[in-house]
PDB file of N, CA and C in Angstrom:
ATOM      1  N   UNK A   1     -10.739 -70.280 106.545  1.00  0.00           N
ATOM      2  CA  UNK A   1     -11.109 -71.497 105.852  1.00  0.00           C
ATOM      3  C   UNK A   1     -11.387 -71.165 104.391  1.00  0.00           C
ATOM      4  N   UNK A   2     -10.972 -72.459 103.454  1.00  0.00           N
ATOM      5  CA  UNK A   2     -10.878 -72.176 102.025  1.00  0.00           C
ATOM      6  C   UNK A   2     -12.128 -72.924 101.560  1.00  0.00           C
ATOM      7  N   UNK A   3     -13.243 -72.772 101.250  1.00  0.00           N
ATOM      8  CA  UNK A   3     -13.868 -74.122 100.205  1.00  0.00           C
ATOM      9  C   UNK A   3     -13.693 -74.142  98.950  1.00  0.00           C
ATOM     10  N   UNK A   4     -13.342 -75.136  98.287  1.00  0.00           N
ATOM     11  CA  UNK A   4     -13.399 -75.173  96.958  1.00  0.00           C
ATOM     12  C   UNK A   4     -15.035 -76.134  96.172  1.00  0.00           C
ATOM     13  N   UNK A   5     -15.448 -75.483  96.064  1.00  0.00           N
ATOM     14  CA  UNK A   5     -16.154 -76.244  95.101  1.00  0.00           C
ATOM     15  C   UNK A   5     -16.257 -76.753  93.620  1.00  0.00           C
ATOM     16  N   UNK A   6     -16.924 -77.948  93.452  1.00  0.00           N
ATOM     17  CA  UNK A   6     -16.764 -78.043  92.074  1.00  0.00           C
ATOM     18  C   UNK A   6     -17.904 -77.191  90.887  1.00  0.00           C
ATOM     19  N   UNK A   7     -17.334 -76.665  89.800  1.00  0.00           N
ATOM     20  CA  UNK A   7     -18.077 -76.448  89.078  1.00  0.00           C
ATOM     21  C   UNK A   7     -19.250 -75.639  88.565  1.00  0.00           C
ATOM     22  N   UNK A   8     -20.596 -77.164  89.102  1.00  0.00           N
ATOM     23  CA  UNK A   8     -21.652 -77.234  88.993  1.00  0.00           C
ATOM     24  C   UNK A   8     -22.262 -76.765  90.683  1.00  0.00           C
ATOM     25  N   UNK A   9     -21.678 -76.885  91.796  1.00  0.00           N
ATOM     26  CA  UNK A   9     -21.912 -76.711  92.787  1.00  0.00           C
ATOM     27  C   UNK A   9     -21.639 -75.124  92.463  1.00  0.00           C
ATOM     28  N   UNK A  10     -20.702 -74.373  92.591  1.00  0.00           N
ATOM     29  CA  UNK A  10     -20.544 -73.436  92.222  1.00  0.00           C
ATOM     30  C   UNK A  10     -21.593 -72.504  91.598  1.00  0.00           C
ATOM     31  N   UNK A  11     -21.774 -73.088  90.228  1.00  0.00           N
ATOM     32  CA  UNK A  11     -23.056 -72.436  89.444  1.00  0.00           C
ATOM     33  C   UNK A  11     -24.593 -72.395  90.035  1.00  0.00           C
ATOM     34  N   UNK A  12     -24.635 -73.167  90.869  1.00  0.00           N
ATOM     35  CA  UNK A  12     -26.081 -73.484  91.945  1.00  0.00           C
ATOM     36  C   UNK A  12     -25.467 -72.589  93.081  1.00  0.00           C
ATOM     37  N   UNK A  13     -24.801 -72.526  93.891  1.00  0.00           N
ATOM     38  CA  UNK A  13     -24.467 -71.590  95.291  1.00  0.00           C
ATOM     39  C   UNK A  13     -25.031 -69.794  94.394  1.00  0.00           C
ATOM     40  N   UNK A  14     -23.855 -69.861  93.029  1.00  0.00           N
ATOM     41  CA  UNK A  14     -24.324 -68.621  92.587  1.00  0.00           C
ATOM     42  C   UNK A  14     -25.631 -68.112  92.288  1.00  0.00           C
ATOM     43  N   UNK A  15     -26.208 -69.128  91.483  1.00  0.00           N
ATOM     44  CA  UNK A  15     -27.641 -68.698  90.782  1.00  0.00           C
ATOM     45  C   UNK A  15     -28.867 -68.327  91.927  1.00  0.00           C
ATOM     46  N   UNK A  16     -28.431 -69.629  93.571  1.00  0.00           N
ATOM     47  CA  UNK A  16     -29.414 -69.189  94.287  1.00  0.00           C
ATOM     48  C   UNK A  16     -29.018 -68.030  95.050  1.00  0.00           C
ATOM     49  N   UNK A  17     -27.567 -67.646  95.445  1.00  0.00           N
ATOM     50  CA  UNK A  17     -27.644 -66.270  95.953  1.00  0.00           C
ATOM     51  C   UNK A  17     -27.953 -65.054  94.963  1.00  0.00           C
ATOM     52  N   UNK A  18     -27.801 -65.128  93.648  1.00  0.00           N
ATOM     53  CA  UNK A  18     -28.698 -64.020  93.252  1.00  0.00           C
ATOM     54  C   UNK A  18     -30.145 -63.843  93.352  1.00  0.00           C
ATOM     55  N   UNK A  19     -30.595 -65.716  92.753  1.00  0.00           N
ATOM     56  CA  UNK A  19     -32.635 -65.571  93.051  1.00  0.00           C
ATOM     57  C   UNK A  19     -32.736 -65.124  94.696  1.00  0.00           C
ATOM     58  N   UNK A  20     -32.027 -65.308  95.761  1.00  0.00           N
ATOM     59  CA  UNK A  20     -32.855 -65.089  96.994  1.00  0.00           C
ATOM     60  C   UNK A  20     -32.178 -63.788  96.973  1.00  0.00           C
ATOM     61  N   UNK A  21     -31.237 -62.894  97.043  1.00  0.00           N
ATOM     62  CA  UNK A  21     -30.397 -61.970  97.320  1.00  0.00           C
ATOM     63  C   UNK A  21     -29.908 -62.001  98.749  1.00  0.00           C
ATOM     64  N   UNK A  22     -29.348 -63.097  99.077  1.00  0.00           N
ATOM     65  CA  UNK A  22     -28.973 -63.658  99.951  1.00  0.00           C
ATOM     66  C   UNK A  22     -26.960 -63.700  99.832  1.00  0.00           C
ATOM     67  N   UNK A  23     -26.301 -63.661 100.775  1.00  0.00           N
ATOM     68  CA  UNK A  23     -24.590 -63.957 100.163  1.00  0.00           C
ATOM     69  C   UNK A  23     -24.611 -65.209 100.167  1.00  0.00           C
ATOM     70  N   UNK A  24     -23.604 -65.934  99.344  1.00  0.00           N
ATOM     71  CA  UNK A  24     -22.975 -66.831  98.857  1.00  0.00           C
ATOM     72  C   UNK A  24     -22.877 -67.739 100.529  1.00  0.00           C
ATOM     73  N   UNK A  25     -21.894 -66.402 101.332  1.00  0.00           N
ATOM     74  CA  UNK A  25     -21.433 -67.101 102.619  1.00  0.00           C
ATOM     75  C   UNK A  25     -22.392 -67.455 103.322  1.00  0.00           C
ATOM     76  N   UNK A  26     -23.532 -66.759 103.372  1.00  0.00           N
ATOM     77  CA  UNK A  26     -25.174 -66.928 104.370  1.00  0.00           C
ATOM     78  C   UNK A  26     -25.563 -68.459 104.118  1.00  0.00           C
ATOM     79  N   UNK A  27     -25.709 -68.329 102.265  1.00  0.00           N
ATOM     80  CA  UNK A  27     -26.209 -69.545 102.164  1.00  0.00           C
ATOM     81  C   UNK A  27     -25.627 -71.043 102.581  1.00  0.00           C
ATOM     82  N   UNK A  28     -24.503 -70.927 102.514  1.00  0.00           N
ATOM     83  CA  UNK A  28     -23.527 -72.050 103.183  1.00  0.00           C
ATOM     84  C   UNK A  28     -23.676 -72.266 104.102  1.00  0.00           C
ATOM     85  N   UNK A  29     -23.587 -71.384 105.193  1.00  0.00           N
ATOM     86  CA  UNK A  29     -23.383 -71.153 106.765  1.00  0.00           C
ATOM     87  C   UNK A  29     -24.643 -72.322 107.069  1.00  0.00           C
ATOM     88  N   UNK A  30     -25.898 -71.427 106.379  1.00  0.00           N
ATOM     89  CA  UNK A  30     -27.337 -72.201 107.154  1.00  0.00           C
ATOM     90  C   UNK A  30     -26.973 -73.715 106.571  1.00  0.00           C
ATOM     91  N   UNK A  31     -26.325 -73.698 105.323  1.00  0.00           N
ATOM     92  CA  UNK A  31     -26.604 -75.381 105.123  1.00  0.00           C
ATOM     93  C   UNK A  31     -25.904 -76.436 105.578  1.00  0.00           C
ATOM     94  N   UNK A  32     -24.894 -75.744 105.965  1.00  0.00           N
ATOM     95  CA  UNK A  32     -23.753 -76.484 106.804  1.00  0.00           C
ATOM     96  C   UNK A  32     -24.331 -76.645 108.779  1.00  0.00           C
ATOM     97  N   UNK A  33     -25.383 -75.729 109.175  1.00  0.00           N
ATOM     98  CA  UNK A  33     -25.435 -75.910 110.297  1.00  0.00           C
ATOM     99  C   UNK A  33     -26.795 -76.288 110.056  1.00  0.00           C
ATOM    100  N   UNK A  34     -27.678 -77.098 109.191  1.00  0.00           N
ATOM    101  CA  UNK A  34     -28.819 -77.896 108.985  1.00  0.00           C
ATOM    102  C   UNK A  34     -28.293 -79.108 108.960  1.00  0.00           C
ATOM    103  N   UNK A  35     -26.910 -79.758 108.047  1.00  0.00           N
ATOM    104  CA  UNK A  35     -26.549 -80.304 107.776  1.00  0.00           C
ATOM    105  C   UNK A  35     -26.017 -81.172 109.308  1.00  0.00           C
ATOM    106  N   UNK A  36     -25.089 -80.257 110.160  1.00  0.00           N
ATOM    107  CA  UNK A  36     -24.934 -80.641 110.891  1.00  0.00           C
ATOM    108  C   UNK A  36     -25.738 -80.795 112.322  1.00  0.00           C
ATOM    109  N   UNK A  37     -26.937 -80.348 112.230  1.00  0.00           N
ATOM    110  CA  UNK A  37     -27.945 -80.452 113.514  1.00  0.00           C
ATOM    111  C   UNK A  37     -28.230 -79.044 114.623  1.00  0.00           C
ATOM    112  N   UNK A  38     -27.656 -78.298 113.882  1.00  0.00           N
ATOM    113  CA  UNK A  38     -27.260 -76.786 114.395  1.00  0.00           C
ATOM    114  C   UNK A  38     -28.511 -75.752 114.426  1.00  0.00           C
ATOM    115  N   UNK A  39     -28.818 -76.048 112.986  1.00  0.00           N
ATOM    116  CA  UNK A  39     -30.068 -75.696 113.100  1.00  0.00           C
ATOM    117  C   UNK A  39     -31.367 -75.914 112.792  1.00  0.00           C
ATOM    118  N   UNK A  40     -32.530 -76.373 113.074  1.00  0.00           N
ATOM    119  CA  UNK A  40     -33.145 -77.047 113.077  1.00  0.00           C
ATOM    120  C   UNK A  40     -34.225 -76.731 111.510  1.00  0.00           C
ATOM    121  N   UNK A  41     -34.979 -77.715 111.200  1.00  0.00           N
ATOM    122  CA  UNK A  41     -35.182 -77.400 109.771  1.00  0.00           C
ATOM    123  C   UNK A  41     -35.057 -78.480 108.682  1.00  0.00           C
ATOM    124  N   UNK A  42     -35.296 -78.445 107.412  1.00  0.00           N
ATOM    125  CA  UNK A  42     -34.769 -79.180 106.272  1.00  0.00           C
ATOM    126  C   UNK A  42     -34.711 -77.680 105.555  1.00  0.00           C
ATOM    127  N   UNK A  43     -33.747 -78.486 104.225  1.00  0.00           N
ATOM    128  CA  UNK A  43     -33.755 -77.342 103.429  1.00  0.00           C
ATOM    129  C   UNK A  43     -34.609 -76.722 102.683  1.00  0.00           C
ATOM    130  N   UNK A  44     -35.858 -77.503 102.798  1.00  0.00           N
ATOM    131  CA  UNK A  44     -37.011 -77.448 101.687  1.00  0.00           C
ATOM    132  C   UNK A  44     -37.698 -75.410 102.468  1.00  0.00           C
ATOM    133  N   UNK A  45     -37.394 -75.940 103.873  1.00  0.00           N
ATOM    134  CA  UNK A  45     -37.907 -74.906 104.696  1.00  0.00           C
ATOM    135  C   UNK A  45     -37.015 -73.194 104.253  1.00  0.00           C
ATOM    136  N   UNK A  46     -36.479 -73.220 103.744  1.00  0.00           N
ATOM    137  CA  UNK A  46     -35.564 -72.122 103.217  1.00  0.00           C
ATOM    138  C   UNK A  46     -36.239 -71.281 102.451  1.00  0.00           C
ATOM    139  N   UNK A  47     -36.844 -71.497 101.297  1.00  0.00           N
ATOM    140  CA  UNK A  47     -37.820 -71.021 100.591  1.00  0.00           C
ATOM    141  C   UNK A  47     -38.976 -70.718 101.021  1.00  0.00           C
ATOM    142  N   UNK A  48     -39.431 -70.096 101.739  1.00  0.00           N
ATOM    143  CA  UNK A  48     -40.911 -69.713 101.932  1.00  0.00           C
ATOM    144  C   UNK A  48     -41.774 -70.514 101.001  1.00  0.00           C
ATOM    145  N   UNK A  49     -41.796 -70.449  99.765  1.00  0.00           N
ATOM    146  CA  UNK A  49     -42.582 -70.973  98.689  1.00  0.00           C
ATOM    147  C   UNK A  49     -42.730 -72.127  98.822  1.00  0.00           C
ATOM    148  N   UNK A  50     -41.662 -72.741  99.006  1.00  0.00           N
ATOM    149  CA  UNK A  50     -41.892 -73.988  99.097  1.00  0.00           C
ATOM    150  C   UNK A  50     -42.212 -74.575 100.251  1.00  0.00           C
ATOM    151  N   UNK A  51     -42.377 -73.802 101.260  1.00  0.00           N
ATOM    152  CA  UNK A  51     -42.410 -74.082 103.262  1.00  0.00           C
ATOM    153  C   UNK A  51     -43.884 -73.941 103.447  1.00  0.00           C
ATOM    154  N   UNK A  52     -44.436 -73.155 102.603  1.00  0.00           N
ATOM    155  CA  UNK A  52     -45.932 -72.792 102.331  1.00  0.00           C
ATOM    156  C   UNK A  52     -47.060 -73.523 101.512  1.00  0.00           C
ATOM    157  N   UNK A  53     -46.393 -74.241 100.559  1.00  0.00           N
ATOM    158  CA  UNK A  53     -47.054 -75.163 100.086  1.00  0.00           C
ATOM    159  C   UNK A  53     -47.129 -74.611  98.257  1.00  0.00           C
ATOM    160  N   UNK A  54     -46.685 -73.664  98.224  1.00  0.00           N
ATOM    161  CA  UNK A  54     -46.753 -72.763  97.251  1.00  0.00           C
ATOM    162  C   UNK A  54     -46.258 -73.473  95.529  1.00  0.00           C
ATOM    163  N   UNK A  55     -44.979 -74.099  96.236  1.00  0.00           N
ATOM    164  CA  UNK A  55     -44.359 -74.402  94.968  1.00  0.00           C
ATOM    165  C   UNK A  55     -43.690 -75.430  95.390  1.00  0.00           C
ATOM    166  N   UNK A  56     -43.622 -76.609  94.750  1.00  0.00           N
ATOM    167  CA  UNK A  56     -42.943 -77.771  94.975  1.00  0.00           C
ATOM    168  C   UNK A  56     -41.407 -78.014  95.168  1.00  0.00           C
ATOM    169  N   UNK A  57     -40.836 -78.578  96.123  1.00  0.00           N
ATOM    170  CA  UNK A  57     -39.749 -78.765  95.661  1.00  0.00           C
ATOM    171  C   UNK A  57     -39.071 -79.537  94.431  1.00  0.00           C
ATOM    172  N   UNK A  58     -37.688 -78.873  94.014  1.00  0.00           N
ATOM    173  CA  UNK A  58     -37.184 -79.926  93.003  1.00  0.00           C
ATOM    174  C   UNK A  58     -37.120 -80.652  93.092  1.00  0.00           C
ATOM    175  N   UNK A  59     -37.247 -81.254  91.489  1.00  0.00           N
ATOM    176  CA  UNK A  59     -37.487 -83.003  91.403  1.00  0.00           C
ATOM    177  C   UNK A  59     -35.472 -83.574  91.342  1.00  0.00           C
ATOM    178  N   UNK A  60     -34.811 -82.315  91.167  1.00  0.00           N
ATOM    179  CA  UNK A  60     -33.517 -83.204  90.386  1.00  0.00           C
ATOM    180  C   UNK A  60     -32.666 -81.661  90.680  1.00  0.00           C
ATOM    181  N   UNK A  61     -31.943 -82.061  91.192  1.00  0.00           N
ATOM    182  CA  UNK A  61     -30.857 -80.836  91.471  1.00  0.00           C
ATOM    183  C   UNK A  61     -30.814 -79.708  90.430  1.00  0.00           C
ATOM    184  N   UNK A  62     -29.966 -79.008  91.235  1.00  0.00           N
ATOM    185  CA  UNK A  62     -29.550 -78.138  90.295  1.00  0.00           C
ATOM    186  C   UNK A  62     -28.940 -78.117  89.121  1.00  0.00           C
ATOM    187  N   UNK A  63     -29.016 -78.270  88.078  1.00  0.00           N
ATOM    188  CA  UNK A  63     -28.131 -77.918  86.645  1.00  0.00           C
ATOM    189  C   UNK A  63     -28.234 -76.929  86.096  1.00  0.00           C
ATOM    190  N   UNK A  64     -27.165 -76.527  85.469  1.00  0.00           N
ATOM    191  CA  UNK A  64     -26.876 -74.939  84.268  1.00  0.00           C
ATOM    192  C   UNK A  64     -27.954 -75.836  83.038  1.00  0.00           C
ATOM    193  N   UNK A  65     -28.944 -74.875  82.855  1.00  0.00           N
ATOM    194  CA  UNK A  65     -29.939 -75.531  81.297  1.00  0.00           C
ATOM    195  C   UNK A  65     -28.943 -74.707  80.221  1.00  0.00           C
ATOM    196  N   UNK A  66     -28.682 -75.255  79.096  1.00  0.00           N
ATOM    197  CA  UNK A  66     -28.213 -74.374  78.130  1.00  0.00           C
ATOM    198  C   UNK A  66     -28.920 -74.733  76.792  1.00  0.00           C
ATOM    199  N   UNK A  67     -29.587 -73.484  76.139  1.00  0.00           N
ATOM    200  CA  UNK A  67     -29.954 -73.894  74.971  1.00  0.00           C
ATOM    201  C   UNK A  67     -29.457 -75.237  74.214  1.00  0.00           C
ATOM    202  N   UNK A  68     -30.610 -76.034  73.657  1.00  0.00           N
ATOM    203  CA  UNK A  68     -30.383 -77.063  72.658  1.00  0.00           C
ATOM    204  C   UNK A  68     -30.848 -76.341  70.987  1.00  0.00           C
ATOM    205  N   UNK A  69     -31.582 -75.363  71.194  1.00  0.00           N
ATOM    206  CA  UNK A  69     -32.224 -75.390  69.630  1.00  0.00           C
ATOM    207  C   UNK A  69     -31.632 -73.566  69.519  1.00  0.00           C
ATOM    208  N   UNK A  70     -31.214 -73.903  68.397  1.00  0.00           N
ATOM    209  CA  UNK A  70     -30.754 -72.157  68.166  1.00  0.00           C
ATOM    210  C   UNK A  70     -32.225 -71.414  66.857  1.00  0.00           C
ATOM    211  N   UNK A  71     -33.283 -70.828  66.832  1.00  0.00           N
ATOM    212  CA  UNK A  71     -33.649 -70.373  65.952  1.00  0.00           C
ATOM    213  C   UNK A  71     -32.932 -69.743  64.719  1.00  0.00           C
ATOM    214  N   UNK A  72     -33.229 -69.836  63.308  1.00  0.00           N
ATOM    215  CA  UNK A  72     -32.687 -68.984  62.381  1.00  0.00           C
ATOM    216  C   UNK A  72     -33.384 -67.613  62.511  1.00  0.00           C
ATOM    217  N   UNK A  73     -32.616 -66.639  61.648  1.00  0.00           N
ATOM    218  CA  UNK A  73     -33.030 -65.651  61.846  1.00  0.00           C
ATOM    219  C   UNK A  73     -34.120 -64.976  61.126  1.00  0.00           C
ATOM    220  N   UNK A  74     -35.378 -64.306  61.673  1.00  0.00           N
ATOM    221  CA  UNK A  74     -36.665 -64.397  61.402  1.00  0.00           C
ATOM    222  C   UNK A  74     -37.968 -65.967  61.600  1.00  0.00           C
ATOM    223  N   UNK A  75     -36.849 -67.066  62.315  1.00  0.00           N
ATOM    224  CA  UNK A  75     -37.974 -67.634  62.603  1.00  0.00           C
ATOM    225  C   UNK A  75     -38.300 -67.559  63.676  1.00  0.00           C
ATOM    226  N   UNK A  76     -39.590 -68.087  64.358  1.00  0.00           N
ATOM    227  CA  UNK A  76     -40.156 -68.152  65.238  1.00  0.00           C
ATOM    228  C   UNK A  76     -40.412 -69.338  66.090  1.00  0.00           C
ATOM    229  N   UNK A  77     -40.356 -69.434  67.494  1.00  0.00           N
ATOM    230  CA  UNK A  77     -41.012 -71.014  67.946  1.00  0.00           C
ATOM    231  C   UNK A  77     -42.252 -71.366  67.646  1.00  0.00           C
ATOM    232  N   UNK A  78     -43.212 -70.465  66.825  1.00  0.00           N
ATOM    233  CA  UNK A  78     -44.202 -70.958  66.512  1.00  0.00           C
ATOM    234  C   UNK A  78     -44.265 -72.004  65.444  1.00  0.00           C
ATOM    235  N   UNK A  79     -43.138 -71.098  64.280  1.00  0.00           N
ATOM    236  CA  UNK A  79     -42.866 -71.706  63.142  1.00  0.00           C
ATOM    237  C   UNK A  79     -42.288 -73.422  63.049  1.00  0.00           C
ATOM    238  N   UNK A  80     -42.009 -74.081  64.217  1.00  0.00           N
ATOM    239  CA  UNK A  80     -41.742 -74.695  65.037  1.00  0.00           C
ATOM    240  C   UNK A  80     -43.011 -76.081  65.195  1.00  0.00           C
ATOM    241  N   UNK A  81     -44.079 -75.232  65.697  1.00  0.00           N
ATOM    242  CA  UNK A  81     -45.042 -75.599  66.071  1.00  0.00           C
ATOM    243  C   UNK A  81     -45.981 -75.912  64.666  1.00  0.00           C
ATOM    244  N   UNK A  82     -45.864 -75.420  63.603  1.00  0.00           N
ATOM    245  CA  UNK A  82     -46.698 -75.700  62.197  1.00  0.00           C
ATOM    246  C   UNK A  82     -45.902 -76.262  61.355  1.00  0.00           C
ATOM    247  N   UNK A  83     -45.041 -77.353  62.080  1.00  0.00           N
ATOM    248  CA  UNK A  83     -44.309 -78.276  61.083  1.00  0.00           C
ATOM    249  C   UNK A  83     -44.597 -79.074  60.565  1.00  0.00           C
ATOM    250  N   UNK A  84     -45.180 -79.976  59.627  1.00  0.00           N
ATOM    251  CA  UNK A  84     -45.537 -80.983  58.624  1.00  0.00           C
ATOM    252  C   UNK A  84     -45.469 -82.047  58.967  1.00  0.00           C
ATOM    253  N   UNK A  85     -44.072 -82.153  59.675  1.00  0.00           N
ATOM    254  CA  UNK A  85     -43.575 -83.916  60.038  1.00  0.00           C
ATOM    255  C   UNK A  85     -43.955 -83.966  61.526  1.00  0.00           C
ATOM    256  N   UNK A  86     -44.525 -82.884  62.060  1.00  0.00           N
ATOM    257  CA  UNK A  86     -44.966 -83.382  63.480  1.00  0.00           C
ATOM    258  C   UNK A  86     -46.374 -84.387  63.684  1.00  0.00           C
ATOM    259  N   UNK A  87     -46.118 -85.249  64.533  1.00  0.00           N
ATOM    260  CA  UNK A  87     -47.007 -86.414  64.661  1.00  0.00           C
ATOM    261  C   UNK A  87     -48.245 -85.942  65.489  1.00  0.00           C
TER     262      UNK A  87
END
């Protein structure tokens, strides 16, 4: 069997098999047999952290964040923070 995914699905399958160090294929497998009643659970339960009370689940899927603000060079995010026109 082939899956193709799109994209952004892609970039989320990847990012969480590196944070858990888990394979790509593992992670599918369980979500496809949660999905289908196979195995018992939600996905929230996957994470310890979050099964524990530890850390909330997400509010909003997964997305790639990519910088919006590029610093010049030698400034600082503080420099940022002692701006004039801030309200």
């Amino acid at each position: 069997m082939n899956l193709r995914l799109g994209a952004e699905a892609e970039a989320a399958l990847r990012a969480e098999a590196q944070r858990t160090g888990r394979s790509q294929q593992d992670i599918l497998r369980e979500a496809i047999g949660k999905y289908l009643g196979l195995i018992p659970g939600q996905a929230g339960d996957v994470d310890p952290l979050i099964a524990r009370g530890k850390v909330a689940s997400p509010r909003v899927p997964f997305r790639d964040v990519r910088p919006r603000l590029r610093l010049r060079s030698g400034e600082s995010s503080l420099d940022l923070l002692d701006r004039d026109d801030r309200i």
